[in-house]
PDB file of N, CA and C in Angstrom:
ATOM      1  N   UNK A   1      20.300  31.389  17.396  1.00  0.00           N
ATOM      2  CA  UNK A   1      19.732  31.574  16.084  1.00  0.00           C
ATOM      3  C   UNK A   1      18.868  30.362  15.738  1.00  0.00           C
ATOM      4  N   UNK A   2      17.719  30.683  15.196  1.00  0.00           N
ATOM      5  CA  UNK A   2      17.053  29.690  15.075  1.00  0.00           C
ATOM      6  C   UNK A   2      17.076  29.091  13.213  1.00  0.00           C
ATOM      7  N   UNK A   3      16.863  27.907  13.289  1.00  0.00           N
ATOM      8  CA  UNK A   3      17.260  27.237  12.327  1.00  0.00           C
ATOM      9  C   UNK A   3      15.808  27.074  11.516  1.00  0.00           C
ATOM     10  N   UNK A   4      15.828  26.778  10.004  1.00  0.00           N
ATOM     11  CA  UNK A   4      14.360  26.078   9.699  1.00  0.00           C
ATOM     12  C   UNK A   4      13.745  27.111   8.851  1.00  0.00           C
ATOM     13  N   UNK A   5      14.840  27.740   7.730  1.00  0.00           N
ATOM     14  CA  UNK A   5      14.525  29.252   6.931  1.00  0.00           C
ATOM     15  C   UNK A   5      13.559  29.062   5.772  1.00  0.00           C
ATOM     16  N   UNK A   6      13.421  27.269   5.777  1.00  0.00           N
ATOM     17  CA  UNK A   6      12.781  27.360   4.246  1.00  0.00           C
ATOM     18  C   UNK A   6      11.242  27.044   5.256  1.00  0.00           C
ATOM     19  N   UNK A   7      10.068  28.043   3.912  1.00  0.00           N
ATOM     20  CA  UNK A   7       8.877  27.469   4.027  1.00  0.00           C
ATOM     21  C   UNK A   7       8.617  25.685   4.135  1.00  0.00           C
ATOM     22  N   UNK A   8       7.432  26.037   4.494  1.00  0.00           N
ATOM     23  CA  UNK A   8       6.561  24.528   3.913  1.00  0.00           C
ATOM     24  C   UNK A   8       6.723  24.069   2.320  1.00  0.00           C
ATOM     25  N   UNK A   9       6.541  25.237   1.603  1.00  0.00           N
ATOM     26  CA  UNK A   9       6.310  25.827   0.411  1.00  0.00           C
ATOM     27  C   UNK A   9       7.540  25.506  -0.410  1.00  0.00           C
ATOM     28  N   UNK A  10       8.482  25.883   0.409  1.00  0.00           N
ATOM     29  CA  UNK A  10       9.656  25.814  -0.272  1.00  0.00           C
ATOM     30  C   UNK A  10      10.328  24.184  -0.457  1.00  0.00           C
ATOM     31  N   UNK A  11       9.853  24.148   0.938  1.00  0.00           N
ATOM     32  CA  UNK A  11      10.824  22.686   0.984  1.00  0.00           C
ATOM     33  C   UNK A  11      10.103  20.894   0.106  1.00  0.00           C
ATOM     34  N   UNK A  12       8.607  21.889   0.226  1.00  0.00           N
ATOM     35  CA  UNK A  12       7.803  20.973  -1.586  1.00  0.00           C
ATOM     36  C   UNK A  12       8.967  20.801  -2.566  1.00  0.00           C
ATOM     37  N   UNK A  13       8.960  22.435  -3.008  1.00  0.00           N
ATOM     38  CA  UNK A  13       9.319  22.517  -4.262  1.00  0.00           C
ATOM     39  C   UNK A  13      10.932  21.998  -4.297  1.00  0.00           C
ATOM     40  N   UNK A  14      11.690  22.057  -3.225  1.00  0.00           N
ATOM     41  CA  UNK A  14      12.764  21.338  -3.176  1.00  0.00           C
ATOM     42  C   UNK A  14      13.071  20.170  -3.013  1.00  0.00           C
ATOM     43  N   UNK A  15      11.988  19.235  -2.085  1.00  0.00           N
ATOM     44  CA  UNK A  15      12.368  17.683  -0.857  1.00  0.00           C
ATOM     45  C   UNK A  15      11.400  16.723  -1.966  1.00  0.00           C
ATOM     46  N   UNK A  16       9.710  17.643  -2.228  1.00  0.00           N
ATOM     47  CA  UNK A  16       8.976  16.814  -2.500  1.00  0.00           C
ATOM     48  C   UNK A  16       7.933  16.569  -1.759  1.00  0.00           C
ATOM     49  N   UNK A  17       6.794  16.419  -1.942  1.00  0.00           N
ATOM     50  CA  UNK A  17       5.727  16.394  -1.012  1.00  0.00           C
ATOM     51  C   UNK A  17       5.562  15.139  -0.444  1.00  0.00           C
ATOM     52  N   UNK A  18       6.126  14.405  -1.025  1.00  0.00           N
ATOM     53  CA  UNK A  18       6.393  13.396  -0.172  1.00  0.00           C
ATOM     54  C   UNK A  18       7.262  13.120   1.110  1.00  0.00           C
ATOM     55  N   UNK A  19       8.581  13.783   0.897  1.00  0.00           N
ATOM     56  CA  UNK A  19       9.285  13.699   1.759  1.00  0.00           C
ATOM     57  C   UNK A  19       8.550  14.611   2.995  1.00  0.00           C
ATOM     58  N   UNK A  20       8.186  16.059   2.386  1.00  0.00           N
ATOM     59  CA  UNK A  20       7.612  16.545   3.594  1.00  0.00           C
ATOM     60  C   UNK A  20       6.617  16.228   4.430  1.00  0.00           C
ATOM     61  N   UNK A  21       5.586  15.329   3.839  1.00  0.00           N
ATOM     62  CA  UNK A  21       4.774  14.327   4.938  1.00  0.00           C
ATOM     63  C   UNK A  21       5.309  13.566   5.533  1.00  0.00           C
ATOM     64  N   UNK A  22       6.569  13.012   5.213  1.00  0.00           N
ATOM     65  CA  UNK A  22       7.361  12.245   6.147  1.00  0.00           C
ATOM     66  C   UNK A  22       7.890  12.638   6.915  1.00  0.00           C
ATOM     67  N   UNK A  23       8.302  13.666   6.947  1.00  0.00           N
ATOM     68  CA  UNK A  23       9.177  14.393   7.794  1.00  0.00           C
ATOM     69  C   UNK A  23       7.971  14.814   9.101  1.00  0.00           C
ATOM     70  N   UNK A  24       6.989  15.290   8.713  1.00  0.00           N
ATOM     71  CA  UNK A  24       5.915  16.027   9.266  1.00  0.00           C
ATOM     72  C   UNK A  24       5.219  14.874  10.336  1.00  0.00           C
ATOM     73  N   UNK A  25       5.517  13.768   9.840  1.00  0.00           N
ATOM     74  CA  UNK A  25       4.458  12.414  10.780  1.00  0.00           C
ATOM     75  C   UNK A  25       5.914  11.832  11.548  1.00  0.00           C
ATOM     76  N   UNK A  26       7.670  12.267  11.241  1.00  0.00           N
ATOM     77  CA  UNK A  26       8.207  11.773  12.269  1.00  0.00           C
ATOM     78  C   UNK A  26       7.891  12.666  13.675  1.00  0.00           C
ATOM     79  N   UNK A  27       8.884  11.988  14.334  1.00  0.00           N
ATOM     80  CA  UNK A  27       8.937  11.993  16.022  1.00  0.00           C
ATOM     81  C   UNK A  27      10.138  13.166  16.061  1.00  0.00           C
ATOM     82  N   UNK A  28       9.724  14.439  16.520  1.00  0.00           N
ATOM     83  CA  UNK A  28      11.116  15.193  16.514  1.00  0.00           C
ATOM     84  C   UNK A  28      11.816  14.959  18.129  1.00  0.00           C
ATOM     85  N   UNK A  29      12.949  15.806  18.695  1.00  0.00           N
ATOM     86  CA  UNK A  29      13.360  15.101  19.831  1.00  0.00           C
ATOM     87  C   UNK A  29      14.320  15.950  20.163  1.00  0.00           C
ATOM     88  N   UNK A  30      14.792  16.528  21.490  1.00  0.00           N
ATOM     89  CA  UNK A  30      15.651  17.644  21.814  1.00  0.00           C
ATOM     90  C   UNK A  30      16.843  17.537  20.552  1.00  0.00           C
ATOM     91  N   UNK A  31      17.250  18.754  19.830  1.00  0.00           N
ATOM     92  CA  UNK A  31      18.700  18.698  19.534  1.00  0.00           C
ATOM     93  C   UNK A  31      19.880  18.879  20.449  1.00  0.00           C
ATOM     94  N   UNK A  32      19.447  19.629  21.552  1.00  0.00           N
ATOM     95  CA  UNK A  32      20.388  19.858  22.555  1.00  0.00           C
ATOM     96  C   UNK A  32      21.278  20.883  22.339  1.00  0.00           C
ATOM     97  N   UNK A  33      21.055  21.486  20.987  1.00  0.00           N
ATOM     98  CA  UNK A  33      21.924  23.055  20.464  1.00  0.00           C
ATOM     99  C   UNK A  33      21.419  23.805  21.276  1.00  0.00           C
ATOM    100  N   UNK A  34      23.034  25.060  21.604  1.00  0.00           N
ATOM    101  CA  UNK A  34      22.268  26.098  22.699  1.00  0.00           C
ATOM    102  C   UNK A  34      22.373  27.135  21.627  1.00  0.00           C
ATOM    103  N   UNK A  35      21.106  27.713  21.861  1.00  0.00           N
ATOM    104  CA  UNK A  35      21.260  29.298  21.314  1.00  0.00           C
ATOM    105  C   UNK A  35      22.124  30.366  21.846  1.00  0.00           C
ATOM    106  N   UNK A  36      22.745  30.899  21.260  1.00  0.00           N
ATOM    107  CA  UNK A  36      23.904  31.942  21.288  1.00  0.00           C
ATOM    108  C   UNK A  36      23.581  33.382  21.227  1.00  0.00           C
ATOM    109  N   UNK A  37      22.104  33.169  20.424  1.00  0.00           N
ATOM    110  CA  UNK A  37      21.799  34.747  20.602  1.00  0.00           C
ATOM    111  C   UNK A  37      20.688  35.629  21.237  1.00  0.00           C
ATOM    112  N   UNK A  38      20.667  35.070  22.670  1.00  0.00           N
ATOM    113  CA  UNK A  38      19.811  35.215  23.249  1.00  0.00           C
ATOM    114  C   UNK A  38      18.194  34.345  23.613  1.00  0.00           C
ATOM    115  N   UNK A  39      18.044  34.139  22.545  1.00  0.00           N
ATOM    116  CA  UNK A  39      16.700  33.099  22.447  1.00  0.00           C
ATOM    117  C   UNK A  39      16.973  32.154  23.791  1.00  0.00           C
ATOM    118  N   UNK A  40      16.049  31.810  24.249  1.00  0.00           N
ATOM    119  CA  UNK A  40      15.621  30.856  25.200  1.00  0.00           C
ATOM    120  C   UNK A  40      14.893  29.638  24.909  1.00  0.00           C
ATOM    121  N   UNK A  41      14.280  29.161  23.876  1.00  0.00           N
ATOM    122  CA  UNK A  41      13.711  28.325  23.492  1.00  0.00           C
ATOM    123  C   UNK A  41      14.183  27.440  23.187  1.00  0.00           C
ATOM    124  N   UNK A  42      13.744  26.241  23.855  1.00  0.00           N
ATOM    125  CA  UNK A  42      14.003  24.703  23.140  1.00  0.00           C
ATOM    126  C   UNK A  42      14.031  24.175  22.240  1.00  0.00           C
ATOM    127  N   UNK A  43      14.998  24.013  21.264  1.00  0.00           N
ATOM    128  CA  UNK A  43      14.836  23.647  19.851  1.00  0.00           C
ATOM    129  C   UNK A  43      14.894  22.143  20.005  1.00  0.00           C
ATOM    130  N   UNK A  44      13.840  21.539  19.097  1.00  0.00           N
ATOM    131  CA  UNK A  44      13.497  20.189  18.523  1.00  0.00           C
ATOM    132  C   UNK A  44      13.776  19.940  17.235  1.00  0.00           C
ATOM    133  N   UNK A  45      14.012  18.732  16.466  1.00  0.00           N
ATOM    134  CA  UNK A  45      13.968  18.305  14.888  1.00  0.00           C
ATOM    135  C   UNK A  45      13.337  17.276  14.744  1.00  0.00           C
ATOM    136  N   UNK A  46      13.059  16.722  13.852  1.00  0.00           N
ATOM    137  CA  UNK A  46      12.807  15.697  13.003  1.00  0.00           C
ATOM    138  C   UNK A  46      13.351  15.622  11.644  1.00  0.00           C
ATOM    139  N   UNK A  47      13.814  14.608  11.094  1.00  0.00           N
ATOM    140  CA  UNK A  47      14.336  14.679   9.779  1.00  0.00           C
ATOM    141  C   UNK A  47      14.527  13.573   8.744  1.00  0.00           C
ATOM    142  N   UNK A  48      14.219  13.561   7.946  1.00  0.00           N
ATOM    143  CA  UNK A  48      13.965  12.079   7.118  1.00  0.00           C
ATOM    144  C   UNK A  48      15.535  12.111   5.671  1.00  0.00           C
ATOM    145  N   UNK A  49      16.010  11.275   5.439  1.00  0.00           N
ATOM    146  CA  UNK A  49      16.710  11.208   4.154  1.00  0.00           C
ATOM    147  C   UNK A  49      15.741  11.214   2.840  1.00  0.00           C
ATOM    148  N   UNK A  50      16.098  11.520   1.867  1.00  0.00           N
ATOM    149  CA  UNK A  50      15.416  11.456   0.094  1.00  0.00           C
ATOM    150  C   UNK A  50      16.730  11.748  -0.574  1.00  0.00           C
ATOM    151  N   UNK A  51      16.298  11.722  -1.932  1.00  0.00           N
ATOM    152  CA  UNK A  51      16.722  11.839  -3.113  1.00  0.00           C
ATOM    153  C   UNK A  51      16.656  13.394  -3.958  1.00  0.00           C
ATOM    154  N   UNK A  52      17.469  13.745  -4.113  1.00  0.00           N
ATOM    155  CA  UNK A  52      16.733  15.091  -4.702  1.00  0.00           C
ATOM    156  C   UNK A  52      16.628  15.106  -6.586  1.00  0.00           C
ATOM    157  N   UNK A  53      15.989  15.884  -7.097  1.00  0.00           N
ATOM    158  CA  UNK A  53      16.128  15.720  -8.410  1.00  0.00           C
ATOM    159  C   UNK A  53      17.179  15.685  -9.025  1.00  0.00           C
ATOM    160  N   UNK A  54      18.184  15.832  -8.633  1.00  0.00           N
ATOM    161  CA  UNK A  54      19.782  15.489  -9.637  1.00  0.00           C
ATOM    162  C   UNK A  54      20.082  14.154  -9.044  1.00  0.00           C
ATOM    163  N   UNK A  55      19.432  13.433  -7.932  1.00  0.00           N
ATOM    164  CA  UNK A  55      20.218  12.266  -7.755  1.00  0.00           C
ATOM    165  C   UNK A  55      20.909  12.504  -6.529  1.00  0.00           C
ATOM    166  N   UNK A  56      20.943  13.309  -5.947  1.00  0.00           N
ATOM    167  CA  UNK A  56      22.288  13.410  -4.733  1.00  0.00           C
ATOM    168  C   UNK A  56      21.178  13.047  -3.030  1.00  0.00           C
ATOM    169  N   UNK A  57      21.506  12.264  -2.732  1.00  0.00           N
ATOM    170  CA  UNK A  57      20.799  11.936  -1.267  1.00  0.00           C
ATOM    171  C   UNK A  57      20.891  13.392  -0.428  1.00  0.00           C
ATOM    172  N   UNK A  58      19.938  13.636   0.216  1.00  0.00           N
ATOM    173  CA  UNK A  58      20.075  15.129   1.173  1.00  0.00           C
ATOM    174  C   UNK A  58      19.308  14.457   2.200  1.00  0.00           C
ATOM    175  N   UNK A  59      19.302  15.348   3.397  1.00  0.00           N
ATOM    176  CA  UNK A  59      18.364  15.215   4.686  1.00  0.00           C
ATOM    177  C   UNK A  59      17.397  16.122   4.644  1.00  0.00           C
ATOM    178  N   UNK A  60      16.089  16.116   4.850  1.00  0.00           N
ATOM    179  CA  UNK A  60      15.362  17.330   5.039  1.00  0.00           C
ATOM    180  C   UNK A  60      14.856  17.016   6.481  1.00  0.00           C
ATOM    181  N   UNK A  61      14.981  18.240   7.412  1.00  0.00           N
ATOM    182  CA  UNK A  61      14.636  18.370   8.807  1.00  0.00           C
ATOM    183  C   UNK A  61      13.556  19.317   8.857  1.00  0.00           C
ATOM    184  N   UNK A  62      12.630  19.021   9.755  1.00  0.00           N
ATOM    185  CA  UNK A  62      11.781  20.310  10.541  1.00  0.00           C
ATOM    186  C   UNK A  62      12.023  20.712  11.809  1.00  0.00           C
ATOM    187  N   UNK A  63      11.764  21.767  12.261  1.00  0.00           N
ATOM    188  CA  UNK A  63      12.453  21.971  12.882  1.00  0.00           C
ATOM    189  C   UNK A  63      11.043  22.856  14.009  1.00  0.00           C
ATOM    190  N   UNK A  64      11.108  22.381  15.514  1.00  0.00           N
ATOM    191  CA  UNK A  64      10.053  22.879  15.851  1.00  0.00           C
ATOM    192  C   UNK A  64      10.989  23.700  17.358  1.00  0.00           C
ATOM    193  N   UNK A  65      10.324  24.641  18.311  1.00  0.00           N
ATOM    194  CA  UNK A  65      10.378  25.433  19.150  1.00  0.00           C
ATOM    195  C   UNK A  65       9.634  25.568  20.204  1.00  0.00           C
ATOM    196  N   UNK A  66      10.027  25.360  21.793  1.00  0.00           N
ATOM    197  CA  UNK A  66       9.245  25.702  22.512  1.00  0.00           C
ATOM    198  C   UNK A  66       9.934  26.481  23.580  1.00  0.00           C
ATOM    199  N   UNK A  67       9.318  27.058  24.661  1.00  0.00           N
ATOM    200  CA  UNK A  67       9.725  27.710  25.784  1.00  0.00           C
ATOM    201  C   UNK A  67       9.866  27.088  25.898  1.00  0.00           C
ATOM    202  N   UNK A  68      11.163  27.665  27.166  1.00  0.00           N
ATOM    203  CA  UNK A  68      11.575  26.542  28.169  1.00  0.00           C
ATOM    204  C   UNK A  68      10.463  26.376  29.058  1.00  0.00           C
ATOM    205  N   UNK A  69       9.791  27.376  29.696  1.00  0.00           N
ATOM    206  CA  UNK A  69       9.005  27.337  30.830  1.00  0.00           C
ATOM    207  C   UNK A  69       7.971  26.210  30.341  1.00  0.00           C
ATOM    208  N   UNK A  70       7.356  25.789  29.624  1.00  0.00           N
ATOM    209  CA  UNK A  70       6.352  24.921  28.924  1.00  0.00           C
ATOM    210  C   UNK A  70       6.779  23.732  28.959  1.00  0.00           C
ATOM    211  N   UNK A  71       8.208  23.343  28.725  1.00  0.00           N
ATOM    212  CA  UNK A  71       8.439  22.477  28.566  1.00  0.00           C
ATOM    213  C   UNK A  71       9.229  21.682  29.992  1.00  0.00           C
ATOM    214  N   UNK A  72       9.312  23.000  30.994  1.00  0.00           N
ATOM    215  CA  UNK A  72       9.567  22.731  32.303  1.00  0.00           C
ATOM    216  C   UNK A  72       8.696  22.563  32.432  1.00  0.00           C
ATOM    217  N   UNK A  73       7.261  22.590  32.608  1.00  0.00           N
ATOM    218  CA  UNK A  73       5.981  22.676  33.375  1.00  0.00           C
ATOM    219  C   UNK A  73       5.133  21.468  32.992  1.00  0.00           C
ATOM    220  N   UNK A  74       5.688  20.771  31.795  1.00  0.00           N
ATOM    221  CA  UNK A  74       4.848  19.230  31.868  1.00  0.00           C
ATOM    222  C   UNK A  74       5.898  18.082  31.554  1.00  0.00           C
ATOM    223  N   UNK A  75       4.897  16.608  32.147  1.00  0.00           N
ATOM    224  CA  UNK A  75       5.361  15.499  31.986  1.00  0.00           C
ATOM    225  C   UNK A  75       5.443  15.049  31.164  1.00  0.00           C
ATOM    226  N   UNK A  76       4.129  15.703  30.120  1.00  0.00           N
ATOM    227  CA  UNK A  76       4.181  14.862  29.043  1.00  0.00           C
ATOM    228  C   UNK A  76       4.202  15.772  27.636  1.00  0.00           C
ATOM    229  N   UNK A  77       5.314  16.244  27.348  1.00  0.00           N
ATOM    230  CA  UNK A  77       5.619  16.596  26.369  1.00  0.00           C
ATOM    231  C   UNK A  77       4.526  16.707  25.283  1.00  0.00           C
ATOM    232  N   UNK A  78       3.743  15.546  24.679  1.00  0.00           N
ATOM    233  CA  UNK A  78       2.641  15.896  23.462  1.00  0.00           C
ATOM    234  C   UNK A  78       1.534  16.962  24.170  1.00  0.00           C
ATOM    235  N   UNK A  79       1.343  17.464  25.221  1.00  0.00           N
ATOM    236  CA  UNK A  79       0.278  18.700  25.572  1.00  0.00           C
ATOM    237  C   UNK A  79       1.124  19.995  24.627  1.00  0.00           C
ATOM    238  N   UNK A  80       1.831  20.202  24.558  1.00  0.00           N
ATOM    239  CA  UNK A  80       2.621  21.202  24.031  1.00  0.00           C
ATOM    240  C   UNK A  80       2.463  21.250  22.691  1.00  0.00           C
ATOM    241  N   UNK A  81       2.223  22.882  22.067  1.00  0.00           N
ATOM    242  CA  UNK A  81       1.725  22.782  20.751  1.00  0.00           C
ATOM    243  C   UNK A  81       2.851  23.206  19.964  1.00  0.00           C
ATOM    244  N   UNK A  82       3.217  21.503  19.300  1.00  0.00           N
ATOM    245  CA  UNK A  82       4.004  21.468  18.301  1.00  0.00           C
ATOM    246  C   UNK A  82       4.015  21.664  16.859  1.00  0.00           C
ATOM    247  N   UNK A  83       4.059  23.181  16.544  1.00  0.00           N
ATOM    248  CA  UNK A  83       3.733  23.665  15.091  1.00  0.00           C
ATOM    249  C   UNK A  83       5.773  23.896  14.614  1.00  0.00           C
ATOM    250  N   UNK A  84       5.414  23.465  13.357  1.00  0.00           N
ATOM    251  CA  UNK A  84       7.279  23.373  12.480  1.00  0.00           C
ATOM    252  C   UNK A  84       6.993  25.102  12.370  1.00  0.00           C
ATOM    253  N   UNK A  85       8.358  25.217  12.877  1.00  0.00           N
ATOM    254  CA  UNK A  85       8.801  26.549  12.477  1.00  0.00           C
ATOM    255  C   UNK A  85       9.452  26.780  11.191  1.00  0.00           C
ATOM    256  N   UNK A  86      10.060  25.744  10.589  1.00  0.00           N
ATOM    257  CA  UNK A  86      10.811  25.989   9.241  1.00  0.00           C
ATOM    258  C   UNK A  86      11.258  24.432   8.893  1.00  0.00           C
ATOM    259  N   UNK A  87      11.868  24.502   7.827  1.00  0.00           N
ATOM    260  CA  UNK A  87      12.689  23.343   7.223  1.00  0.00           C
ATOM    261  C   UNK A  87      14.192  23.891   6.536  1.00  0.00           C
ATOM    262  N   UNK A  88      14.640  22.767   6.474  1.00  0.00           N
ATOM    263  CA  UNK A  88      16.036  22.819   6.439  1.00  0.00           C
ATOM    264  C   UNK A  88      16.020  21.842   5.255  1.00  0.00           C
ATOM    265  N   UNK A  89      17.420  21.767   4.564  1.00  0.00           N
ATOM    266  CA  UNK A  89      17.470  20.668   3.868  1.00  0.00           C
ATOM    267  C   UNK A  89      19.491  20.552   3.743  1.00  0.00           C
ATOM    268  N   UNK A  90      20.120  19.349   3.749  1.00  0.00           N
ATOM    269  CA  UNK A  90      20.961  19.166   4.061  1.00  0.00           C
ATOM    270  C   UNK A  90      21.934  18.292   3.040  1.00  0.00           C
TER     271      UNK A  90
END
């Protein structure tokens, strides 16, 4: 199952547009979760800490996806087109 249900959109109106440029310019990096429901794809994150409007610290993650075969087939990982599939917030 893949993770990362909130928009871009959403996770504004929740994280902050700030946080989501931060999140967006980190370095994401294998999670190493296996999918359970068939999917084959390599899941990646990135994720920054903030503040949310009541005060309570949360994590917001992005969360990106690739074949495996793609990601078997090069050395260097940045050829691979890394578009966020969703955000999370924690």
């Amino acid at each position: 199952m893949r993770h990362g249900k909130l928009s871009r959109e959403q996770a504004i109106e929740l994280a902050g547009i700030e946080a989501v440029e931060k999140v967006e310019n980190e370095n994401c990096d294998f999670t190493n979760r296996l999918q359970t429901d068939g999917d084959d794809s390599v899941e990646f994150a990135a994720s920054v800490k903030f503040t949310d409007a009541e005060g309570v610290k949360r994590t917001l993650t992005a969360y990106y996806y690739q074949d495996q075969e793609a990601v078997d087939a090069t050395e260097d990982l940045s050829n691979l087109n890394w578009e966020i599939e969703g955000y999370e917030i924690w």
